[in-house]
PDB file of N, CA and C in Angstrom:
ATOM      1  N   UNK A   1       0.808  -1.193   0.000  1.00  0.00           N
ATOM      2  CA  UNK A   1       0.000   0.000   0.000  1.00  0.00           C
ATOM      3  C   UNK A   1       0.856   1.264   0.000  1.00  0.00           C
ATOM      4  N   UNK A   2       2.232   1.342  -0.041  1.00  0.00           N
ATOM      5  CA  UNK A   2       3.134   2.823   0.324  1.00  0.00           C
ATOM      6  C   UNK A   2       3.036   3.317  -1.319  1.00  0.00           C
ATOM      7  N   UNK A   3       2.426   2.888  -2.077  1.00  0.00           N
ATOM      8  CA  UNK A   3       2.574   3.097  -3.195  1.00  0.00           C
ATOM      9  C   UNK A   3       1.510   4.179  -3.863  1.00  0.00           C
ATOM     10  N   UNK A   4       0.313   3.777  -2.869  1.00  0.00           N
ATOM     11  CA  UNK A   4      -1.057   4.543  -3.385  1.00  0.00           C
ATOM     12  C   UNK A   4      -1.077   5.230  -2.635  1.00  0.00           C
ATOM     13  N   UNK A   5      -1.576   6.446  -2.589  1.00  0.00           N
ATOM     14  CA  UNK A   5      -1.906   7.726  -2.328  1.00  0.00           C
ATOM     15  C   UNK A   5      -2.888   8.059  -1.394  1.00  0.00           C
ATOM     16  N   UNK A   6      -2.868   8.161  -0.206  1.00  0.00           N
ATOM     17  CA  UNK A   6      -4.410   7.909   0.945  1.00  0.00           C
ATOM     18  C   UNK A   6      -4.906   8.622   0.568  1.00  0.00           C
ATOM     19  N   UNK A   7      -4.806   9.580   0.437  1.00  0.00           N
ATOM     20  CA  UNK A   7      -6.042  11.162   0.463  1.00  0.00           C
ATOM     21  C   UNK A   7      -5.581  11.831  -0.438  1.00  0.00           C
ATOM     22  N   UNK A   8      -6.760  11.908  -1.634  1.00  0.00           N
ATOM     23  CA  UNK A   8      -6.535  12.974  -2.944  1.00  0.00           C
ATOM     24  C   UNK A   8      -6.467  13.935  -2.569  1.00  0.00           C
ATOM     25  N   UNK A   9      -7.410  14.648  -1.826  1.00  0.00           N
ATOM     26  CA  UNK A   9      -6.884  16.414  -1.740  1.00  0.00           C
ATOM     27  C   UNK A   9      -6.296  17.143  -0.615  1.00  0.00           C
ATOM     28  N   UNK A  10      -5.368  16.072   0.308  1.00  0.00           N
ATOM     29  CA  UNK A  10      -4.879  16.679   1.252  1.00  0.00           C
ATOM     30  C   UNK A  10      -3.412  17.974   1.049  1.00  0.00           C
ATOM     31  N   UNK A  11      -2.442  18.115  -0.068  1.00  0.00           N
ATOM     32  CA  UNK A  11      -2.161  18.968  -0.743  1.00  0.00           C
ATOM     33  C   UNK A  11      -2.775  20.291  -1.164  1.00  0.00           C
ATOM     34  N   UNK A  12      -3.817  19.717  -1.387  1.00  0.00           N
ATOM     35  CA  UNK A  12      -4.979  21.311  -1.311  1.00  0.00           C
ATOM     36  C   UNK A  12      -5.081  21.865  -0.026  1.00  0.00           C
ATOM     37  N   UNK A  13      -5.927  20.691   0.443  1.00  0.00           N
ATOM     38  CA  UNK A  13      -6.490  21.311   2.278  1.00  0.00           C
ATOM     39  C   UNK A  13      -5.397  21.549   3.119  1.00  0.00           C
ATOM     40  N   UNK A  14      -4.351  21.255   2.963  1.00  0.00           N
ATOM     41  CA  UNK A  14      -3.129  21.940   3.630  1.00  0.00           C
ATOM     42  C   UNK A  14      -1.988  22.014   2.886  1.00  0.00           C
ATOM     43  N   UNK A  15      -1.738  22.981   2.242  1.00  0.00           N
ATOM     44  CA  UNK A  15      -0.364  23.756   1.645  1.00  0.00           C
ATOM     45  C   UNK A  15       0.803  23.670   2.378  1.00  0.00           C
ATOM     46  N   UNK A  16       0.399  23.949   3.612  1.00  0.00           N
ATOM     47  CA  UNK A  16       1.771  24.292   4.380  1.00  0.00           C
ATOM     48  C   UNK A  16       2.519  22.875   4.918  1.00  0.00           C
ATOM     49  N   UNK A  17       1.873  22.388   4.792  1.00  0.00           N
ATOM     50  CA  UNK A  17       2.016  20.102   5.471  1.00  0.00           C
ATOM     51  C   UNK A  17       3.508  19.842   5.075  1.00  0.00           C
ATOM     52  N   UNK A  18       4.800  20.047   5.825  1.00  0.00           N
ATOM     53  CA  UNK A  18       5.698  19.734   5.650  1.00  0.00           C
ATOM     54  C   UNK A  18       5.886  18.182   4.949  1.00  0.00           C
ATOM     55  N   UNK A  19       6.575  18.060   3.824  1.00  0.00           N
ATOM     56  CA  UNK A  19       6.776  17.061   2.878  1.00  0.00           C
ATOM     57  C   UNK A  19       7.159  15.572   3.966  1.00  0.00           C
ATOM     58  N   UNK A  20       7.988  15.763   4.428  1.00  0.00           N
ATOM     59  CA  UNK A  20       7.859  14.219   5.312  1.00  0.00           C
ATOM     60  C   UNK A  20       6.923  13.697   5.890  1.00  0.00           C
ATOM     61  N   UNK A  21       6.276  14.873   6.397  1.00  0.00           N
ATOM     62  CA  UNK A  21       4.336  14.723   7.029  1.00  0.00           C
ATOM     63  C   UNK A  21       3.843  13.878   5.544  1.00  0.00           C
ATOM     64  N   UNK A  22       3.522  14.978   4.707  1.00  0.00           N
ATOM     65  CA  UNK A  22       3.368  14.231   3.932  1.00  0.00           C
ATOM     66  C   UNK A  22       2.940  12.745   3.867  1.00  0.00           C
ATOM     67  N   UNK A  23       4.130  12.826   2.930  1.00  0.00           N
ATOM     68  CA  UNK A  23       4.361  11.432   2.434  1.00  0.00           C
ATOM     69  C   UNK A  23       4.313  10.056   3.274  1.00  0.00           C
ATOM     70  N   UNK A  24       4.478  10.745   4.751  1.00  0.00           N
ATOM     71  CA  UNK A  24       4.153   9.363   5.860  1.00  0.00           C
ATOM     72  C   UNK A  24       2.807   9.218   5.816  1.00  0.00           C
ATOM     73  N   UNK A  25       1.943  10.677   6.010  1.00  0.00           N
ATOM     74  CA  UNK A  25       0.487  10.421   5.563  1.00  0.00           C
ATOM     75  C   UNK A  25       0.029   9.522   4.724  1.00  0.00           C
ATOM     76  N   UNK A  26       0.553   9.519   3.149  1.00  0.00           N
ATOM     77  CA  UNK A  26       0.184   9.285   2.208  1.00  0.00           C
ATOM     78  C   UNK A  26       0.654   7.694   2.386  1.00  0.00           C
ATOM     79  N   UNK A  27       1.658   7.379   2.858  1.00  0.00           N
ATOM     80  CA  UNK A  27       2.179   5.869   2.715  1.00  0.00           C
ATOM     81  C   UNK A  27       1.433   5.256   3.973  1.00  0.00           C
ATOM     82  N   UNK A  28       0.758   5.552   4.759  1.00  0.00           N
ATOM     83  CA  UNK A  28      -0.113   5.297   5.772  1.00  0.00           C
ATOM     84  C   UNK A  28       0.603   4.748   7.172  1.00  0.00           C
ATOM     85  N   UNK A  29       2.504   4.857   7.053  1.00  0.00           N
ATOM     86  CA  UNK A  29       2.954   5.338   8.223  1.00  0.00           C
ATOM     87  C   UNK A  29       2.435   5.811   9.482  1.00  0.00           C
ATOM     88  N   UNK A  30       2.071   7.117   9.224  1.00  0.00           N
ATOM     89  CA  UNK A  30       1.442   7.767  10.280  1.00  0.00           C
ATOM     90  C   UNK A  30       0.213   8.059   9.646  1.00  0.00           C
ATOM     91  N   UNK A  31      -0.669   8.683  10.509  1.00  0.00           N
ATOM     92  CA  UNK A  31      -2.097   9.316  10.593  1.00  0.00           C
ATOM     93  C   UNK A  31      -2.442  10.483  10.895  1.00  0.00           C
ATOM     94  N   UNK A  32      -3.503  10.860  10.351  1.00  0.00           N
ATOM     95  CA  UNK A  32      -3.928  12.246  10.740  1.00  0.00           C
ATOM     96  C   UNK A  32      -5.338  12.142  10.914  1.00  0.00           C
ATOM     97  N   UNK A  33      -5.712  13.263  12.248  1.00  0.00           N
ATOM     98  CA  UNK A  33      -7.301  13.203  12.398  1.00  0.00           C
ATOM     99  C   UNK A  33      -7.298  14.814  12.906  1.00  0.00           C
ATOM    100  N   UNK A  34      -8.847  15.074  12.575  1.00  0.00           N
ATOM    101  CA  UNK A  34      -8.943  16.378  13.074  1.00  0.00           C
ATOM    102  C   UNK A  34      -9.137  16.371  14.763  1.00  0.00           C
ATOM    103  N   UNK A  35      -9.093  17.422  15.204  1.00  0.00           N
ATOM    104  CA  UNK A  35      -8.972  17.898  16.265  1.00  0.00           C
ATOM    105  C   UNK A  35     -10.478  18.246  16.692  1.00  0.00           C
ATOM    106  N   UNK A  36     -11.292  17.544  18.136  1.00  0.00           N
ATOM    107  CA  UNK A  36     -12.732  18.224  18.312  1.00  0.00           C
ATOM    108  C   UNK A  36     -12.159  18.917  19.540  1.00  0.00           C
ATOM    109  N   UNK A  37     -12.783  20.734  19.238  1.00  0.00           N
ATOM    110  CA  UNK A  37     -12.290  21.326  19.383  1.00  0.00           C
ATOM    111  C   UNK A  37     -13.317  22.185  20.949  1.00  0.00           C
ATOM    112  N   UNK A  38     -14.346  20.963  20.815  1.00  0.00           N
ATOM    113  CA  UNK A  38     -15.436  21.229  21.819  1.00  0.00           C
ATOM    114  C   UNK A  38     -15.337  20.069  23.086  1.00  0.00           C
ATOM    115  N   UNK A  39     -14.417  19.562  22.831  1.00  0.00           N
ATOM    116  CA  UNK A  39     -13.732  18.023  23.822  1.00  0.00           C
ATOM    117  C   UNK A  39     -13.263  18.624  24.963  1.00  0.00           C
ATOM    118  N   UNK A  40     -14.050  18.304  26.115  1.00  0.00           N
ATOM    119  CA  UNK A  40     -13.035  18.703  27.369  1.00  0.00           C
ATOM    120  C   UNK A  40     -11.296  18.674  27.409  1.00  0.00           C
ATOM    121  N   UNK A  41     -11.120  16.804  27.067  1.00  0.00           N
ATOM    122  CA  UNK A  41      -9.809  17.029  27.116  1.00  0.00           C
ATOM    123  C   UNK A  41      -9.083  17.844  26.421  1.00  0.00           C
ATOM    124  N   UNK A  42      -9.270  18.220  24.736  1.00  0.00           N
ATOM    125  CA  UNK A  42      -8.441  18.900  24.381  1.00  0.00           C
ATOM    126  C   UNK A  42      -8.479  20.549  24.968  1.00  0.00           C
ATOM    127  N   UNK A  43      -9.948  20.877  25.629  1.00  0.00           N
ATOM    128  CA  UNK A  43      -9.916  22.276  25.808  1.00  0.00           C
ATOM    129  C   UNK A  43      -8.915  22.253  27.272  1.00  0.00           C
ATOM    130  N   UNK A  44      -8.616  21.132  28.320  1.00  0.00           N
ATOM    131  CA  UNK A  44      -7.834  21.481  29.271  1.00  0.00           C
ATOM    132  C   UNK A  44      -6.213  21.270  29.084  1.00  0.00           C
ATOM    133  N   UNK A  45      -6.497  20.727  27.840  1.00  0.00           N
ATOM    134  CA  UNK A  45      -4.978  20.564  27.546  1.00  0.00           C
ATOM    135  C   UNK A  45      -4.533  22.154  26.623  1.00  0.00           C
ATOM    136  N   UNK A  46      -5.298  22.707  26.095  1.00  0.00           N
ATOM    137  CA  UNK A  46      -5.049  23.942  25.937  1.00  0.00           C
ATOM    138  C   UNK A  46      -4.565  24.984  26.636  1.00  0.00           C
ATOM    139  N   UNK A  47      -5.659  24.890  28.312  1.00  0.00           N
ATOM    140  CA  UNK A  47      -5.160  25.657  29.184  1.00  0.00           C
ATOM    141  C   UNK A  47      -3.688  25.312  29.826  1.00  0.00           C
ATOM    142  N   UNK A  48      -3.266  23.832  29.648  1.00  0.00           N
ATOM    143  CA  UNK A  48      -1.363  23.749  29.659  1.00  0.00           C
ATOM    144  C   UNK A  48      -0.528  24.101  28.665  1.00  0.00           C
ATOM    145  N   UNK A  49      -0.967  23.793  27.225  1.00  0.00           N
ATOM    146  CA  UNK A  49       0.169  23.770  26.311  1.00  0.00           C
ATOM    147  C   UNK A  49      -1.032  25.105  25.333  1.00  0.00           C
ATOM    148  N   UNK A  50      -0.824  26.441  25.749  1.00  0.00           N
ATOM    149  CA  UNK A  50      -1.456  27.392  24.857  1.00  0.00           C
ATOM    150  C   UNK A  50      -1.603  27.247  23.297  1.00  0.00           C
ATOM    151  N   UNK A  51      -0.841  26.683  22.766  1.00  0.00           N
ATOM    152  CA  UNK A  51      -0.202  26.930  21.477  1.00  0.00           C
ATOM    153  C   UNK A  51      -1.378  25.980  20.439  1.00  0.00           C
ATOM    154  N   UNK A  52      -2.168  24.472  21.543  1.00  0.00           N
ATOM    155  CA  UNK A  52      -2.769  24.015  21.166  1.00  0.00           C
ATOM    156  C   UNK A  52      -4.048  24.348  20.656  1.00  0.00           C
ATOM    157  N   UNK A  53      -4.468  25.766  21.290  1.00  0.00           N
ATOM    158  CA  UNK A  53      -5.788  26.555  20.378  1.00  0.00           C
ATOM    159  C   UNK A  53      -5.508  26.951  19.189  1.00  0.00           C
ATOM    160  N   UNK A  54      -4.442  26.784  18.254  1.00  0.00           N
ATOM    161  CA  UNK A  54      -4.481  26.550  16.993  1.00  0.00           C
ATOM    162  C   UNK A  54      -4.419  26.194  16.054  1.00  0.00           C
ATOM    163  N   UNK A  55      -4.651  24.228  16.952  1.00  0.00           N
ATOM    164  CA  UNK A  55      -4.395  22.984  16.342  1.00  0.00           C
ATOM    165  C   UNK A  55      -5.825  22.884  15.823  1.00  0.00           C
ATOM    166  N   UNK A  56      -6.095  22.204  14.238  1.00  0.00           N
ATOM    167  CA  UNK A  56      -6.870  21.639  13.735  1.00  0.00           C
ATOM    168  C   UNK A  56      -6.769  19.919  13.098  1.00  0.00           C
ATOM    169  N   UNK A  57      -5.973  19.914  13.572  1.00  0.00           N
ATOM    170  CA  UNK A  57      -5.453  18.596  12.929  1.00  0.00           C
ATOM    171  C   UNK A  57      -4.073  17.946  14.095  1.00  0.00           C
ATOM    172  N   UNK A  58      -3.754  16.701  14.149  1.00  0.00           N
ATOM    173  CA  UNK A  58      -2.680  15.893  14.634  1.00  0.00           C
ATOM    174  C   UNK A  58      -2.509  14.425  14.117  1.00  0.00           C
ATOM    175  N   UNK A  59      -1.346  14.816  13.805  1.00  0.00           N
ATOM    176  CA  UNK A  59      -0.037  13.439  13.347  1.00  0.00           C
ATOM    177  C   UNK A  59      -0.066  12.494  14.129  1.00  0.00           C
ATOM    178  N   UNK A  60      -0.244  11.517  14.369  1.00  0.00           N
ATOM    179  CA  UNK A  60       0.418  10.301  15.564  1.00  0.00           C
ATOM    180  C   UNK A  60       0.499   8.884  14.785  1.00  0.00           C
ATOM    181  N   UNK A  61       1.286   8.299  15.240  1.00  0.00           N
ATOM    182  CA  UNK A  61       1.516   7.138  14.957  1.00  0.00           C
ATOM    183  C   UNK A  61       0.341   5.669  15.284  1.00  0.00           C
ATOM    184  N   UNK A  62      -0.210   5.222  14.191  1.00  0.00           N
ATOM    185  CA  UNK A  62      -1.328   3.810  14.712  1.00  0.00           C
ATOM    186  C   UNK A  62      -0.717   2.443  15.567  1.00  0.00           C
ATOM    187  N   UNK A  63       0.290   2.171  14.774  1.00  0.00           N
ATOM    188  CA  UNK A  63       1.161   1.126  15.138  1.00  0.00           C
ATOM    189  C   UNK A  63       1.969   1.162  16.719  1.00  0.00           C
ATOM    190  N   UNK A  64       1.946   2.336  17.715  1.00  0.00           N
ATOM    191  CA  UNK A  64       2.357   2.477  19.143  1.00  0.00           C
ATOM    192  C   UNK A  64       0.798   1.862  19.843  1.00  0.00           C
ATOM    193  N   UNK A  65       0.969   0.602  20.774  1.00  0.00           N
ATOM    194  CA  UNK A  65       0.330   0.506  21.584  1.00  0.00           C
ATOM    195  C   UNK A  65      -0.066   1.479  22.481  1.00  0.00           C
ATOM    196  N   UNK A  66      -1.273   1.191  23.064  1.00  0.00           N
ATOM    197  CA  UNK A  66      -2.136   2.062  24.193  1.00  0.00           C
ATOM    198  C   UNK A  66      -0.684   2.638  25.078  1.00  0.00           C
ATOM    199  N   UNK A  67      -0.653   1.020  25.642  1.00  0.00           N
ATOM    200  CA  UNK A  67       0.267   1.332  27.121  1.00  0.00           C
ATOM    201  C   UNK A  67       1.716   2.002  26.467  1.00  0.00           C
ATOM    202  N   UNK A  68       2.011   2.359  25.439  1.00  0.00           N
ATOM    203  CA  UNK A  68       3.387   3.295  24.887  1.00  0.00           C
ATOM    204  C   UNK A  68       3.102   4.445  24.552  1.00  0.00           C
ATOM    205  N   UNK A  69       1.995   4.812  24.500  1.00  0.00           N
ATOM    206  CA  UNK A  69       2.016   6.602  23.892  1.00  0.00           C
ATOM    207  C   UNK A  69       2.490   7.764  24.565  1.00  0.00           C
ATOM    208  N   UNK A  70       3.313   6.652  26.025  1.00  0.00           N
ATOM    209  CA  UNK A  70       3.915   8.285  26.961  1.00  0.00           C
ATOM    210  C   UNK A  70       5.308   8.112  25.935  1.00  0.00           C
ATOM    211  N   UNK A  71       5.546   7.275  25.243  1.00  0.00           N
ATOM    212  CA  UNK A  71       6.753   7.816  24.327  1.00  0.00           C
ATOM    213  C   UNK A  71       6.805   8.420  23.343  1.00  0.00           C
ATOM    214  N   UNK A  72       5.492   8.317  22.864  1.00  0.00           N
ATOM    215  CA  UNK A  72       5.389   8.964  21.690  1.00  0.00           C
ATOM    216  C   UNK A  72       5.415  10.412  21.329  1.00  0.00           C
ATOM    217  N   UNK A  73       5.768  11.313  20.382  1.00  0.00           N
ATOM    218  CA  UNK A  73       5.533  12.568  20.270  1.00  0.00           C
ATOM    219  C   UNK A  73       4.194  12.668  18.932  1.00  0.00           C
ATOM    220  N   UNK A  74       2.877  13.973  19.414  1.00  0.00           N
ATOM    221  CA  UNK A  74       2.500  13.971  18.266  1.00  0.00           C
ATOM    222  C   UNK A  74       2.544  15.513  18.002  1.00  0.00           C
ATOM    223  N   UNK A  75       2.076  15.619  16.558  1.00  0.00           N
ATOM    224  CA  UNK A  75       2.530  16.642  15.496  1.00  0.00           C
ATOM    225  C   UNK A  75       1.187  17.370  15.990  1.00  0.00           C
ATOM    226  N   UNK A  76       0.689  18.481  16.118  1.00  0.00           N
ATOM    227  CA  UNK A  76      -0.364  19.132  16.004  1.00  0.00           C
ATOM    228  C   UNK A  76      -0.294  20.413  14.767  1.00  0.00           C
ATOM    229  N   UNK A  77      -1.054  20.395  14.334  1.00  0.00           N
ATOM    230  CA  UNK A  77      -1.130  20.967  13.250  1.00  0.00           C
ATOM    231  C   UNK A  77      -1.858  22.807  12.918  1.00  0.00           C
ATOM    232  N   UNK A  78      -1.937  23.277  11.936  1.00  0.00           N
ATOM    233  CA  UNK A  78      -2.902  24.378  12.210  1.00  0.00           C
ATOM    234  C   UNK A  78      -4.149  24.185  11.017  1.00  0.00           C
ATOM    235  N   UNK A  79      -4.822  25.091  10.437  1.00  0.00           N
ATOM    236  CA  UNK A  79      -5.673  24.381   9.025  1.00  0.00           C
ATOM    237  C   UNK A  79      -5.304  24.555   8.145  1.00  0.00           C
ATOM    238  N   UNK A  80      -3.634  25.398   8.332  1.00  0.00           N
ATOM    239  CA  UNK A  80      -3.333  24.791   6.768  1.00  0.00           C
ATOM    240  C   UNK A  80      -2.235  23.926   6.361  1.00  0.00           C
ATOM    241  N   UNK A  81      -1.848  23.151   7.628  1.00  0.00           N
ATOM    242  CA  UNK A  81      -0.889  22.094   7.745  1.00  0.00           C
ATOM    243  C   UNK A  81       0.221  22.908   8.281  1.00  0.00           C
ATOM    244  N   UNK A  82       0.447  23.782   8.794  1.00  0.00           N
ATOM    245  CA  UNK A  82       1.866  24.341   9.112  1.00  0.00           C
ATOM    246  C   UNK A  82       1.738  23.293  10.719  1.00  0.00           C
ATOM    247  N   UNK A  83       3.042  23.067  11.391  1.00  0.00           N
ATOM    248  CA  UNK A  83       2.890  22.527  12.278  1.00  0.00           C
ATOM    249  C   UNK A  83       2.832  23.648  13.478  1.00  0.00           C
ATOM    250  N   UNK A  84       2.143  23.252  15.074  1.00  0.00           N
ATOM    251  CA  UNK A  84       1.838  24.395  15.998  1.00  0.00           C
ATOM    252  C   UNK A  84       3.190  23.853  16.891  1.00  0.00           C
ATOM    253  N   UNK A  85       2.566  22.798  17.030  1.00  0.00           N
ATOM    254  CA  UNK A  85       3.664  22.049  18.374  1.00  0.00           C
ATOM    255  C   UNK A  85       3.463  20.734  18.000  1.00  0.00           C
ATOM    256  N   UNK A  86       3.965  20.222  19.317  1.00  0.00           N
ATOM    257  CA  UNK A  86       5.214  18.948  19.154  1.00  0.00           C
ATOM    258  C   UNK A  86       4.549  18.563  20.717  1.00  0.00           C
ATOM    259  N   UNK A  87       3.661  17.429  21.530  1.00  0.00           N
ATOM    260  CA  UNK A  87       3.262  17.407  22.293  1.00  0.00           C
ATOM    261  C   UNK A  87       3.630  15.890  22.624  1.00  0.00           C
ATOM    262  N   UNK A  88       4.212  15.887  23.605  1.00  0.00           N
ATOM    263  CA  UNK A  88       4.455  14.175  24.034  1.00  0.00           C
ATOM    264  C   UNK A  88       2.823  13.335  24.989  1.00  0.00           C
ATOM    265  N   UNK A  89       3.534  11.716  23.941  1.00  0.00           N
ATOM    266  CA  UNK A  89       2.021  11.155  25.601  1.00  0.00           C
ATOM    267  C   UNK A  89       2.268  11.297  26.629  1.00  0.00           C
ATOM    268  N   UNK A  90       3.096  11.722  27.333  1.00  0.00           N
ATOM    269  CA  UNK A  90       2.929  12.078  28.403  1.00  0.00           C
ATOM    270  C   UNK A  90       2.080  13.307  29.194  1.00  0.00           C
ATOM    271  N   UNK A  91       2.067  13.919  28.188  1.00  0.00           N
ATOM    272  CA  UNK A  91       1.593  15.387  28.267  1.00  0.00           C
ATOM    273  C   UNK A  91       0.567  15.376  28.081  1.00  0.00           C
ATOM    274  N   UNK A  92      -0.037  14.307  27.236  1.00  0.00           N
ATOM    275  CA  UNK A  92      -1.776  14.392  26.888  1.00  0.00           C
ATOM    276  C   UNK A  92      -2.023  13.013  26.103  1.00  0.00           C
ATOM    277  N   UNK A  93      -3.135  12.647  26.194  1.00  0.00           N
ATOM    278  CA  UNK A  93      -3.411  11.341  25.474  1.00  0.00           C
ATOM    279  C   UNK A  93      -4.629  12.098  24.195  1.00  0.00           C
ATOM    280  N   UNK A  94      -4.279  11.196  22.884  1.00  0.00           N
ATOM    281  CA  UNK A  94      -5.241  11.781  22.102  1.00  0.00           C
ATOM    282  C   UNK A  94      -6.622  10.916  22.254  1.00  0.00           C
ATOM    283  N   UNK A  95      -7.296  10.073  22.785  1.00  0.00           N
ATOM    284  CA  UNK A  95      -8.420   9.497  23.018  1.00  0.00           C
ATOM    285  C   UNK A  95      -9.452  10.258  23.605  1.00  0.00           C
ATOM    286  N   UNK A  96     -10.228  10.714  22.900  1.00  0.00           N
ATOM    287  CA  UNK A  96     -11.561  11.375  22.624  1.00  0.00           C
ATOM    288  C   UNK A  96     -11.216  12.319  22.221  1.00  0.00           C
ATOM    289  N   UNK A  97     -10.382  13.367  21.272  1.00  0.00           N
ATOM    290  CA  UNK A  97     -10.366  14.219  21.287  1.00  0.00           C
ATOM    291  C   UNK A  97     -10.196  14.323  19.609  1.00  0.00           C
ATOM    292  N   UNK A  98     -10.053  12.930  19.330  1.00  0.00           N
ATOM    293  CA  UNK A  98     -10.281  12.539  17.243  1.00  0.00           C
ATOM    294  C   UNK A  98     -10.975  12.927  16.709  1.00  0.00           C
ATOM    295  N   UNK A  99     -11.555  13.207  15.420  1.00  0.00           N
ATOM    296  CA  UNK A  99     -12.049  13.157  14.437  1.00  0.00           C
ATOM    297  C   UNK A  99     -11.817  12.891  13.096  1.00  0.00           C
ATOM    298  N   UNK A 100     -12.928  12.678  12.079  1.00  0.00           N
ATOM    299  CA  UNK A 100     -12.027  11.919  10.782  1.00  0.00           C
ATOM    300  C   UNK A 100     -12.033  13.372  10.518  1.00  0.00           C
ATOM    301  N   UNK A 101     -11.175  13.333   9.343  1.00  0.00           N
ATOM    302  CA  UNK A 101     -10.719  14.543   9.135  1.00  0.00           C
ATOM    303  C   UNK A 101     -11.309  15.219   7.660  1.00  0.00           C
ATOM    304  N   UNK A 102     -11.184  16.354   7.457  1.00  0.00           N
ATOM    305  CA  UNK A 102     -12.277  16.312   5.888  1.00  0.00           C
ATOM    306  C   UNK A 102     -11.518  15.951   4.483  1.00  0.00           C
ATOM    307  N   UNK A 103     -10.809  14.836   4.807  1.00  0.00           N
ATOM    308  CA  UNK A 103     -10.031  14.338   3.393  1.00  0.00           C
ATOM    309  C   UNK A 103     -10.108  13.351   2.979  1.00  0.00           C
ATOM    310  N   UNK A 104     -10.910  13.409   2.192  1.00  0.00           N
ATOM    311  CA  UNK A 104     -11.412  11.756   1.301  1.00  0.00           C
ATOM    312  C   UNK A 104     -10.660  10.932   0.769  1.00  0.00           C
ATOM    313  N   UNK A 105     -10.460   9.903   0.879  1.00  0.00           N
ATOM    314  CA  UNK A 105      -9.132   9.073   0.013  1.00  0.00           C
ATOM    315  C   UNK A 105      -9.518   9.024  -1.217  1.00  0.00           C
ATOM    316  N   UNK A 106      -8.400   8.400  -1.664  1.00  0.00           N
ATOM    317  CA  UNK A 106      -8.193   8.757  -3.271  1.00  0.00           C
ATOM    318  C   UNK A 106      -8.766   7.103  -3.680  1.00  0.00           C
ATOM    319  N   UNK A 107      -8.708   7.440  -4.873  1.00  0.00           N
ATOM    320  CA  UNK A 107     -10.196   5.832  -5.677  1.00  0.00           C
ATOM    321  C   UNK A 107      -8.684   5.137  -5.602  1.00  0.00           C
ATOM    322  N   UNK A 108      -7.648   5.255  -5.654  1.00  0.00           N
ATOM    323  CA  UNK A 108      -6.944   4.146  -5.486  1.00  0.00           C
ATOM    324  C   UNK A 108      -6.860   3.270  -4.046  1.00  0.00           C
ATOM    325  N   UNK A 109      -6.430   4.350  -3.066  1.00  0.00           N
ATOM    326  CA  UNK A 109      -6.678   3.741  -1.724  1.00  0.00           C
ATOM    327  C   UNK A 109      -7.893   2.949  -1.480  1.00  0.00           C
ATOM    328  N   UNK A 110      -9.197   3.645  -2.093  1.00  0.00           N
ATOM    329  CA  UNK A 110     -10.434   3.337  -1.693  1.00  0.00           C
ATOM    330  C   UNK A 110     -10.374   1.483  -2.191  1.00  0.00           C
ATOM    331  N   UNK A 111     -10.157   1.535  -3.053  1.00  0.00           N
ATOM    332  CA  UNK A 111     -10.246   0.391  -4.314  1.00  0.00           C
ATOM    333  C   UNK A 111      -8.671  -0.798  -3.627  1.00  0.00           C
ATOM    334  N   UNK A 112      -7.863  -0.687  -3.290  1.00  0.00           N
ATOM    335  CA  UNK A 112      -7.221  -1.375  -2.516  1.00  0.00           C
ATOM    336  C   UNK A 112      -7.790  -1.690  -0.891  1.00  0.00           C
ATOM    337  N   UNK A 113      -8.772  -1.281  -0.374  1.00  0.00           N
ATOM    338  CA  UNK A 113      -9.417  -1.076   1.073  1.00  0.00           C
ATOM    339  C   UNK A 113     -10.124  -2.175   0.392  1.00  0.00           C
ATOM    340  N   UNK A 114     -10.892  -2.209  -0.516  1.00  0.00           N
ATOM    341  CA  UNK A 114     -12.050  -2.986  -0.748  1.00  0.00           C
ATOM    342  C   UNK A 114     -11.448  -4.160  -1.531  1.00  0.00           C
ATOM    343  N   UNK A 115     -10.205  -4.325  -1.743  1.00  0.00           N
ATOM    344  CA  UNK A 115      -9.538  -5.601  -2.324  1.00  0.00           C
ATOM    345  C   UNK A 115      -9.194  -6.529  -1.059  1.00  0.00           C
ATOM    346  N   UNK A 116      -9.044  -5.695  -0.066  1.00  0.00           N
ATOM    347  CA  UNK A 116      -8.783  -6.976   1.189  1.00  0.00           C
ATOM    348  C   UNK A 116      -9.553  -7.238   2.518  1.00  0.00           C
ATOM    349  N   UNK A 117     -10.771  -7.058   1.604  1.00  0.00           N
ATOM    350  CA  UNK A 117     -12.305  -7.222   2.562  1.00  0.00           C
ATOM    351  C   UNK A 117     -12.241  -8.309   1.957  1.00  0.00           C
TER     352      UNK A 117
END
């Protein structure tokens, strides 16, 4: 699958999406989900890490187990992909605070999803 393309218009919906973001996106490496921005947790994690009221989006890795995400670092984003901060699990867990994000995959991804159902 590093071959096909997850999301056709994420290049559009964020310009600024540093190229390694990118392409980990796209090779399905890492992940991206939007940010609910009406979520307790993320609104008290705001009042620690300020910078997070102008996250719309975050990077994290699928493949880190539950019990490992105090190692993990994730990417928070703004809406037009520039990155805000850099937030460790330790600092915050992203569980409830997901959303899918508004970027549709591309008919190739889609069409490989439905080859290994």
């Amino acid at each position: 699958m590093s071959t096909v393309e997850k999301y056709k218009n994420i290049e559009n919906e964020l310009p600024k999406l540093p190229k390694v973001l990118l392409n980990t996106i796209q090779s399905g490496v890492l992940e991206i989900k939007s940010v609910d921005k009406s979520c307790e947790k993320y609104l008290d994690g705001c009042s620690k890490i300020p910078e997070l009221t102008n996250a719309h989006y975050v990077v994290y890795s699928t493949y880190i187990k539950k019990s490992d995400h105090q190692y993990e670092q994730f990417i928070f984003l703004d809406k037009e992909g520039a990155e805000v901060c850099h937030v460790s699990g330790k600092q915050m867990e992203l569980y409830g605070i997901l959303l899918c994000p508004n970027l549709p995959f591309s008919d190739e991804y889609q069409a490989s999803l439905n080859e290994h159902q």
